[in-house]
Protein backbone atom coordinates (compact mmCIF):
# COMPACT_ATOMS: atom_id res chain seq x y z
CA UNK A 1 9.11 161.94 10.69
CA UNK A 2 8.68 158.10 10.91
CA UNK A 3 11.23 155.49 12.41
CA UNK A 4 11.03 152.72 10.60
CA UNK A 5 12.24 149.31 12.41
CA UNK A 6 14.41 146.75 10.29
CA UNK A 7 14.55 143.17 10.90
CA UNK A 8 17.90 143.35 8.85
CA UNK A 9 20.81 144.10 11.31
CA UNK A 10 24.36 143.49 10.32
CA UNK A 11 26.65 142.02 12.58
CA UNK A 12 30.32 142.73 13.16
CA UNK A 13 31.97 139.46 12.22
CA UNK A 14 33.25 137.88 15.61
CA UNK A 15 36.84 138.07 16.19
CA UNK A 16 38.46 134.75 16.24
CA UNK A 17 39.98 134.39 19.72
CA UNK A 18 43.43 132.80 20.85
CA UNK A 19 43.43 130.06 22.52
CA UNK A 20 44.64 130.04 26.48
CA UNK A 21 47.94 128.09 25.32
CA UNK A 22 48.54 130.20 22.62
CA UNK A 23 48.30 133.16 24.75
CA UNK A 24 50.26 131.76 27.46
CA UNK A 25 53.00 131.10 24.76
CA UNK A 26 53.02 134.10 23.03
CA UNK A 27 53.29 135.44 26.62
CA UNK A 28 56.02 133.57 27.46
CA UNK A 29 57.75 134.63 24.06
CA UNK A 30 57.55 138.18 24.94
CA UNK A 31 59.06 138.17 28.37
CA UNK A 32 61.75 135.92 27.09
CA UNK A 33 62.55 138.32 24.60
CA UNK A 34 62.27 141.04 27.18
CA UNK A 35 64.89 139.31 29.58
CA UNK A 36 67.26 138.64 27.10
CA UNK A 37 67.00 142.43 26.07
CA UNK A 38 67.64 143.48 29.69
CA UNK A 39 70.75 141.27 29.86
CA UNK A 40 72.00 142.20 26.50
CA UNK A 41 72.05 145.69 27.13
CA UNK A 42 73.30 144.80 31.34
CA UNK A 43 76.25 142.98 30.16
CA UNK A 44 76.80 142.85 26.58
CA UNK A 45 76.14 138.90 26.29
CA UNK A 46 74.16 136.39 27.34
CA UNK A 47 76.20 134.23 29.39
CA UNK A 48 74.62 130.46 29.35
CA UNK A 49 76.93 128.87 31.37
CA UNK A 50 76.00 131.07 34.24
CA UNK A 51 72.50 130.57 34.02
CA UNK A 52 73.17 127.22 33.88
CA UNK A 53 75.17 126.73 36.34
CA UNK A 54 72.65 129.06 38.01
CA UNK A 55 70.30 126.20 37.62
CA UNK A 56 67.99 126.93 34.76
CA UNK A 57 67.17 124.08 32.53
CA UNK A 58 68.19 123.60 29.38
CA UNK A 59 64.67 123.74 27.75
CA UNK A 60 64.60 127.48 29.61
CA UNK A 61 68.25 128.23 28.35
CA UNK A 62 66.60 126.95 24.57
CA UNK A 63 64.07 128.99 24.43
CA UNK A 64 65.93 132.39 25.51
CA UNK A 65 68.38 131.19 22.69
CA UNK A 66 65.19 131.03 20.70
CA UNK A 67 63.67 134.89 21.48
């Protein structure tokens, strides 16, 4: 029996990454999504004001609206 050796190789294509910020927001997505979960089943509601007045920005308040 003779092993023959093959210049051709194939190559799995390479996987197109995410970039850090992309990870870091789709990341931040998630746990958004999971807080808002958490409080939705806690309480029933998501109660802005109180987080607000709690001291969370509005940008913060936009994007739980958001997930």
């Amino acid at each position: 029996m003779a092993l023959f050796y093959s210049a051709d190789v194939k190559v799995a294509a390479a996987k197109t990454g995410k970039t850090e910020a992309a990870l870091l927001d789709q990341g931040t997505n998630n746990l958004l999504h999971a807080v808002k979960q958490k409080m939705l089943k806690k309480q029933g509601r998501v109660d802005y004001g109180k987080l607000r007045k709690d001291g969370y920005s509005d940008r913060f308040l936009a994007k739980l609206e958001e997930a």
